[in-house]
N, C-alpha and C. Protein backbone atom coordinates (compact mmCIF):
# COMPACT_ATOMS: atom_id res chain seq x y z
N UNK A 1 0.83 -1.17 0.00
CA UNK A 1 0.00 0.00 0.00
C UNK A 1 0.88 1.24 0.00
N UNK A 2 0.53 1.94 -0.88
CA UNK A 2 1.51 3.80 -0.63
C UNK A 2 1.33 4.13 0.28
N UNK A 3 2.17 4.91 0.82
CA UNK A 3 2.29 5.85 1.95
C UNK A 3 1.95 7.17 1.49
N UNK A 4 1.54 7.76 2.14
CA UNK A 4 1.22 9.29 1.82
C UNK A 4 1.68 10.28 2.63
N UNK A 5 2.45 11.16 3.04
CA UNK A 5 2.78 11.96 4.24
C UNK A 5 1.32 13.30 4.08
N UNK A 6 0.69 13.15 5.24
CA UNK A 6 -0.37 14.90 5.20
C UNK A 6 0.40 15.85 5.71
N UNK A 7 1.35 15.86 6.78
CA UNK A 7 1.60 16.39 7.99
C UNK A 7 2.72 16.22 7.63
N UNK A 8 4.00 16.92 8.28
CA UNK A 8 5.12 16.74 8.79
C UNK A 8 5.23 15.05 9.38
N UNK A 9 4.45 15.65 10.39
CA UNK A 9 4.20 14.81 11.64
C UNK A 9 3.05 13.53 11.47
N UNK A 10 2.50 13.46 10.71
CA UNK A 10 1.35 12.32 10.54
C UNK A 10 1.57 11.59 9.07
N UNK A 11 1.30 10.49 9.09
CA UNK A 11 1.32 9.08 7.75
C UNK A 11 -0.18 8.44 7.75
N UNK A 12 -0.55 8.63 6.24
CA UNK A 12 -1.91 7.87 6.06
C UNK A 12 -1.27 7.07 5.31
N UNK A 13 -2.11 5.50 5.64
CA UNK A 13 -1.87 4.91 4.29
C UNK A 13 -3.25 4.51 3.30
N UNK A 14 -3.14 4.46 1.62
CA UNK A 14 -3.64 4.31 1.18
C UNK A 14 -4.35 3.04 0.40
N UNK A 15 -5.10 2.41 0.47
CA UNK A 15 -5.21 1.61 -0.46
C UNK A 15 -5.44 1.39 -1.79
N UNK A 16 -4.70 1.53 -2.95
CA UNK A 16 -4.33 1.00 -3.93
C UNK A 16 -5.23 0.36 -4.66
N UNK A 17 -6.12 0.76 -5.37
CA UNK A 17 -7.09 0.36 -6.63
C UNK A 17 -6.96 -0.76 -6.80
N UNK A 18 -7.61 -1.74 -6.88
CA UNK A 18 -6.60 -3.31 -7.75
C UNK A 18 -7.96 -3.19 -8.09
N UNK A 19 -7.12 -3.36 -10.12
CA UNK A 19 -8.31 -3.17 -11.06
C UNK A 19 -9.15 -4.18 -11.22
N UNK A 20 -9.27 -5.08 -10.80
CA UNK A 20 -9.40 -6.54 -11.13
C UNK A 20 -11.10 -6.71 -10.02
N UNK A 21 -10.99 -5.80 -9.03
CA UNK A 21 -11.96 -6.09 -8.05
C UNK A 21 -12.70 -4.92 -8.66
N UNK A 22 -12.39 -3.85 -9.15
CA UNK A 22 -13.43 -2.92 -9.51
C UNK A 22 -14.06 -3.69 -10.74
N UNK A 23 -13.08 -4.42 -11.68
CA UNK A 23 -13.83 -4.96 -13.13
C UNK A 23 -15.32 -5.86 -12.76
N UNK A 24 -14.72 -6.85 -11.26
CA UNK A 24 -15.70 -7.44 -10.87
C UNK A 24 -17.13 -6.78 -10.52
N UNK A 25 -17.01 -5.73 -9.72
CA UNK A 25 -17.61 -5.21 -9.13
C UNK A 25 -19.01 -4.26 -10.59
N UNK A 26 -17.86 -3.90 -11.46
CA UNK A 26 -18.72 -3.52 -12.51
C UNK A 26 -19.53 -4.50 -13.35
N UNK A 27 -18.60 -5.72 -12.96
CA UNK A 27 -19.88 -6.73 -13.92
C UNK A 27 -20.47 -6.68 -13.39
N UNK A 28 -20.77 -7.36 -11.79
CA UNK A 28 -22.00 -7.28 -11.00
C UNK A 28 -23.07 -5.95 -11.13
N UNK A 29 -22.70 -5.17 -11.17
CA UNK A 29 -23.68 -3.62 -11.54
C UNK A 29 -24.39 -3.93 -13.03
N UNK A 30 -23.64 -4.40 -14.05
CA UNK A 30 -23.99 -4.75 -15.17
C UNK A 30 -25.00 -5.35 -15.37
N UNK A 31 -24.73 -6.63 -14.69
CA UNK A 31 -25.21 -8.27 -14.48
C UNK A 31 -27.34 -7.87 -13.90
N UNK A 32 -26.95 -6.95 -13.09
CA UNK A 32 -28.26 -6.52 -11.93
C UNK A 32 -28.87 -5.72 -12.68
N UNK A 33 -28.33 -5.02 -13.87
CA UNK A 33 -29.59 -4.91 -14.68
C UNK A 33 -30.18 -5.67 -15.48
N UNK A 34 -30.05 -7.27 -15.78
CA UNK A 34 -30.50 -7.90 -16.32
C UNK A 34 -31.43 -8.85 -14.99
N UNK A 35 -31.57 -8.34 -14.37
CA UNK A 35 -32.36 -8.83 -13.29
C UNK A 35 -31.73 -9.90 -12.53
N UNK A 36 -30.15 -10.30 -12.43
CA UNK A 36 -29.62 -11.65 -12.32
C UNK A 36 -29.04 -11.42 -10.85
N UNK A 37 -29.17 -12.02 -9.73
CA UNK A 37 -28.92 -11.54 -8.51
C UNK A 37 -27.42 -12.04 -8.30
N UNK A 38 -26.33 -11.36 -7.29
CA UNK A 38 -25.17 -11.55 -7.39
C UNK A 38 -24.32 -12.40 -7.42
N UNK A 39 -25.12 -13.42 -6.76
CA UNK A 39 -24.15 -15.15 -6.29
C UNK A 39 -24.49 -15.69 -7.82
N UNK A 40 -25.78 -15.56 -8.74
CA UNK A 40 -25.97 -16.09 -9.90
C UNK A 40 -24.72 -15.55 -10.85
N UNK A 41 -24.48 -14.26 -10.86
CA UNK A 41 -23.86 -13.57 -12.16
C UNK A 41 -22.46 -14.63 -11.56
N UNK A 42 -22.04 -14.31 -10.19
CA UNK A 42 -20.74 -15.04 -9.54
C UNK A 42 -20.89 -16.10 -10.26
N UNK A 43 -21.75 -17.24 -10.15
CA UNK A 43 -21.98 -18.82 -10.76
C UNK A 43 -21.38 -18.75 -12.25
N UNK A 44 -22.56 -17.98 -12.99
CA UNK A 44 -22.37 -17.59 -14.50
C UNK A 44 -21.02 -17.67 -14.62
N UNK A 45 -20.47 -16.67 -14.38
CA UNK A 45 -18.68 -16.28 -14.81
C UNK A 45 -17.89 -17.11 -14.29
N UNK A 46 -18.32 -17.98 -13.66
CA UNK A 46 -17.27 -18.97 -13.30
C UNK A 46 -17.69 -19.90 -13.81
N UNK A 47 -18.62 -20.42 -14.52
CA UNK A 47 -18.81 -21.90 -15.39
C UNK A 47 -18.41 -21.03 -16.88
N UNK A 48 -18.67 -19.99 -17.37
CA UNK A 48 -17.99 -19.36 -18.69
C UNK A 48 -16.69 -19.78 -18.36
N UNK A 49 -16.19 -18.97 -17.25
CA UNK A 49 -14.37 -18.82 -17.52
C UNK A 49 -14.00 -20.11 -17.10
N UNK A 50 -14.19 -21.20 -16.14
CA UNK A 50 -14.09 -21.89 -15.98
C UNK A 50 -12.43 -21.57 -14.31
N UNK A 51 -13.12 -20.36 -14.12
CA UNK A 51 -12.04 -19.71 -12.67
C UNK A 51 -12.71 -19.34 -11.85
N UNK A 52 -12.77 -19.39 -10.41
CA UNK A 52 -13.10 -18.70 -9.28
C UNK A 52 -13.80 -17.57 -9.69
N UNK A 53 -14.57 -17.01 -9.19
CA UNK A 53 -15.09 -15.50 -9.36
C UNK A 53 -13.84 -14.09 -8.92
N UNK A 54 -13.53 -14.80 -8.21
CA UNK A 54 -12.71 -13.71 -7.36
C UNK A 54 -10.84 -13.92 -8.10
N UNK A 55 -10.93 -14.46 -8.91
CA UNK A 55 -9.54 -14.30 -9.58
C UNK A 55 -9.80 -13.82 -11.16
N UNK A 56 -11.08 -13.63 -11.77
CA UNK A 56 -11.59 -13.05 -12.92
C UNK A 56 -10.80 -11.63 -12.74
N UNK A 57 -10.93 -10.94 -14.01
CA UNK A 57 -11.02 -9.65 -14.18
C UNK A 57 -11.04 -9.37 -15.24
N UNK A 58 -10.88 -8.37 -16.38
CA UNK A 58 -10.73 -8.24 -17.41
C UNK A 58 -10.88 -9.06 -18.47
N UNK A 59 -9.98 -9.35 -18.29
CA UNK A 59 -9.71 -10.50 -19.68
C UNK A 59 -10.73 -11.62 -19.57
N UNK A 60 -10.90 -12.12 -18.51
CA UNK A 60 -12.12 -13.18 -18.50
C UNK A 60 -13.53 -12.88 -18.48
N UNK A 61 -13.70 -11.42 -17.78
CA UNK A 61 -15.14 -11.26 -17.47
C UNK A 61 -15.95 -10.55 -18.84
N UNK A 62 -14.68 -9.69 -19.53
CA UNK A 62 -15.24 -8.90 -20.84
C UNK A 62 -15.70 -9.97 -21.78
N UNK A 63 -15.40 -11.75 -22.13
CA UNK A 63 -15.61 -12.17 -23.06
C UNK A 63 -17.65 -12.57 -22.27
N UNK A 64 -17.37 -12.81 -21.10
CA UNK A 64 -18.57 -12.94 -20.62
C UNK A 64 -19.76 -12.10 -20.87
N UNK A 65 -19.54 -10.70 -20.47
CA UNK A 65 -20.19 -9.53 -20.59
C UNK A 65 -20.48 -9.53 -22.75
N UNK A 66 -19.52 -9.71 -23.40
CA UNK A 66 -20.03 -9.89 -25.33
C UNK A 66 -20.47 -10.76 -24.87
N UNK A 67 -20.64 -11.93 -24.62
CA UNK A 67 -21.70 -13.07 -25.05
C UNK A 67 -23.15 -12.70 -24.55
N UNK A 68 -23.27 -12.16 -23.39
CA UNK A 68 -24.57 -11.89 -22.91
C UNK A 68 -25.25 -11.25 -24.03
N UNK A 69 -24.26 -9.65 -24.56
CA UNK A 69 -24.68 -9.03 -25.35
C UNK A 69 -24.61 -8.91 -26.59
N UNK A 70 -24.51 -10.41 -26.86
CA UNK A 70 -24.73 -10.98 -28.52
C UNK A 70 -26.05 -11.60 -28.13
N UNK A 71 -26.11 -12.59 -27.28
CA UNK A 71 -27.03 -13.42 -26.80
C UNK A 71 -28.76 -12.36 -26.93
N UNK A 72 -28.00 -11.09 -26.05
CA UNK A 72 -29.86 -10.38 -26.05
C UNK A 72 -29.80 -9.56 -27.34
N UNK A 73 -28.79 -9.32 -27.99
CA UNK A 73 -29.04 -8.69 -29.09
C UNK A 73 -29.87 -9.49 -30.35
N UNK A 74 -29.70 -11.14 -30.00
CA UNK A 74 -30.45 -12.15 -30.87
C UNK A 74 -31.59 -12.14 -30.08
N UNK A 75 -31.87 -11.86 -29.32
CA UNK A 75 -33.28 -11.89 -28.69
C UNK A 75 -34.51 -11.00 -29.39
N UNK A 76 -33.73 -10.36 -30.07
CA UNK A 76 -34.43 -8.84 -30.01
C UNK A 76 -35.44 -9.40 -31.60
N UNK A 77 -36.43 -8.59 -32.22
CA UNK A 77 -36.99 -8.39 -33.60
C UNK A 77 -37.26 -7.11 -33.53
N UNK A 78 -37.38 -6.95 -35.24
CA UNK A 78 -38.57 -5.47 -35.00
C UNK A 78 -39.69 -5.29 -34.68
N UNK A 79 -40.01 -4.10 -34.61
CA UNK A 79 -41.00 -3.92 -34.14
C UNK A 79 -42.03 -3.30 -35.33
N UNK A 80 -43.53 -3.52 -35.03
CA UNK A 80 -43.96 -2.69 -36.30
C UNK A 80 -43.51 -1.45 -36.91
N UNK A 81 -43.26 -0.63 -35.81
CA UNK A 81 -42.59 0.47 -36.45
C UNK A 81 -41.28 0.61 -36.72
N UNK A 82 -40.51 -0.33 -36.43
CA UNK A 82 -39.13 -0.58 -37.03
C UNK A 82 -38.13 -0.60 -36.09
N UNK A 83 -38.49 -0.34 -34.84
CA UNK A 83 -37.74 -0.57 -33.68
C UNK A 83 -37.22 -1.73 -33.39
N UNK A 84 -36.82 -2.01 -32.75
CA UNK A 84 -36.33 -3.28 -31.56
C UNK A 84 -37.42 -3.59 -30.45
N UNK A 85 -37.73 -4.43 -30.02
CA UNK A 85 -38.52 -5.26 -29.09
C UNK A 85 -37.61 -6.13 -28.84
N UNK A 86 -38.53 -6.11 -27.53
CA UNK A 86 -38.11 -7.83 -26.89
C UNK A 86 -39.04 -9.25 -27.50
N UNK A 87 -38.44 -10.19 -27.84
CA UNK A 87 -38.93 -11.14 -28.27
C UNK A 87 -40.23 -11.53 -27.12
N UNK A 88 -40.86 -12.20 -27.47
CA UNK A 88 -41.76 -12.75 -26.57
C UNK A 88 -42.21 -14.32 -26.32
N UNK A 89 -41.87 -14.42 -25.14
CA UNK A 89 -41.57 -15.57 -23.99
C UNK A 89 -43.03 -16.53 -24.11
């Protein structure tokens, strides 16, 4: 962890970003708008990557995050007026 001096006299220390827990943290934000609750999206990304949840980051979770969003992008048709809809269930 860095050290930071405020003071002459006083030392904070900082903790250090590790990108890997924020990537997680953003899939999960991602994941919860598809209505998928957190231990599920956790499950998901670890039968995709075939790793722990908690050693993902980047490189494993982004191929996760395109497949979803190929996956609902095939979900989709037009709509009469030429839009996008959701398919229907």
């Amino acid at each position: 962890m860095p050290i930071c001096s405020t003071t002459p006299h006083r030392t904070c220390i900082r903790d250090a970003a590790d990108p890997a827990v924020e990537y997680r943290a953003g899939f999960l934000r991602a994941i919860a708008y598809l209505g998928l609750a957190p231990g599920l999206a956790q499950q998901l990304a670890e039968q995709l990557t075939g790793r722990p949840f908690a050693a993902c980051g980047a490189a494993e979770l982004q191929p996760v995050l395109d497949a979803l969003h190929a996956l609902l992008r095939r979900q989709r048709v037009p709509s009469p007026r030429g839009g996008p809809r959701a398919t229907p269930h």
